[in-house]
Protein backbone atom coordinates (compact mmCIF):
# COMPACT_ATOMS: atom_id res chain seq x y z
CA UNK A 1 237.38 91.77 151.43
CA UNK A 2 233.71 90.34 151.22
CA UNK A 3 231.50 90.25 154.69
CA UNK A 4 228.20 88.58 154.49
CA UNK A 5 225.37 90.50 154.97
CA UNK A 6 223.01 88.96 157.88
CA UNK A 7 219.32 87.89 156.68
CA UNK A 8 216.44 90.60 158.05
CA UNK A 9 213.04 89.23 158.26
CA UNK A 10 210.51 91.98 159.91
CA UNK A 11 207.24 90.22 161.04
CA UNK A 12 203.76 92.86 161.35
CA UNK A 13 201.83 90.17 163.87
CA UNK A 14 198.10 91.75 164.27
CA UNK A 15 194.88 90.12 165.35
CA UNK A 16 192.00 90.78 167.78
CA UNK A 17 191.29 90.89 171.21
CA UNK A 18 192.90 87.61 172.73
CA UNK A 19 193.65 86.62 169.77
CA UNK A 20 197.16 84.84 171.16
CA UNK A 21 199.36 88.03 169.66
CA UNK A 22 201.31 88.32 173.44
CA UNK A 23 201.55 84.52 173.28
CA UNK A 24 203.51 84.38 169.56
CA UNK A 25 205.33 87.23 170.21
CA UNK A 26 206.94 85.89 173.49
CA UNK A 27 207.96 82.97 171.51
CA UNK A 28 209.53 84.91 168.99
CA UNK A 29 211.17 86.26 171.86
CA UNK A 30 212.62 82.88 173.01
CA UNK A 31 213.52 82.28 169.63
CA UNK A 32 215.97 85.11 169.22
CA UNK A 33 213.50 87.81 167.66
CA UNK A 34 213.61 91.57 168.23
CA UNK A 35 210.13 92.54 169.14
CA UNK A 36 208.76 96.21 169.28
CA UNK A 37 204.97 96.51 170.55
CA UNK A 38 203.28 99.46 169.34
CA UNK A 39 200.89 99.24 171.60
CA UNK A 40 203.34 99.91 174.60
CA UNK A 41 204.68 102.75 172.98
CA UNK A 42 201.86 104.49 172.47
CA UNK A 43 201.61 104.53 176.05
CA UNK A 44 204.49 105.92 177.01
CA UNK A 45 204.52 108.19 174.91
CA UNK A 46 200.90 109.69 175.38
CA UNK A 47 201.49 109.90 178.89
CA UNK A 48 201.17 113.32 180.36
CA UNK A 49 203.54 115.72 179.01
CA UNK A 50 205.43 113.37 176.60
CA UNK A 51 205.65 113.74 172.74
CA UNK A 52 202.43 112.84 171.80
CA UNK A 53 200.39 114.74 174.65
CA UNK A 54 200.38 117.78 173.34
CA UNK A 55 198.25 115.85 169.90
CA UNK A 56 195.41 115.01 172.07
């Protein structure tokens, strides 16, 4: 028995400063995309006392 393989495209979106990189991203979003912003986890994680803290 065959099963067919979905399709994975991965998407690096960069730019500058207001540069519209929120605005694409929510409409990948609304499209049916999977979106993981760097720049939020780097926050969380170099929060006080969380993985990355200690690095600093």
């Amino acid at each position: 028995m065959f099963y067919k393989q979905e399709e994975i495209n991965i998407i690096g979106l960069t730019g500058g400063i207001a540069s519209g990189k929120s605005t694409v991203s929510t409409i990948l979003v609304e499209l049916g995309a999977k979106v993981i912003d760097a720049d939020a986890l780097v926050r969380e994680f170099s929060e006080p006392y969380c993985p990355l803290w200690n690095f600093y």
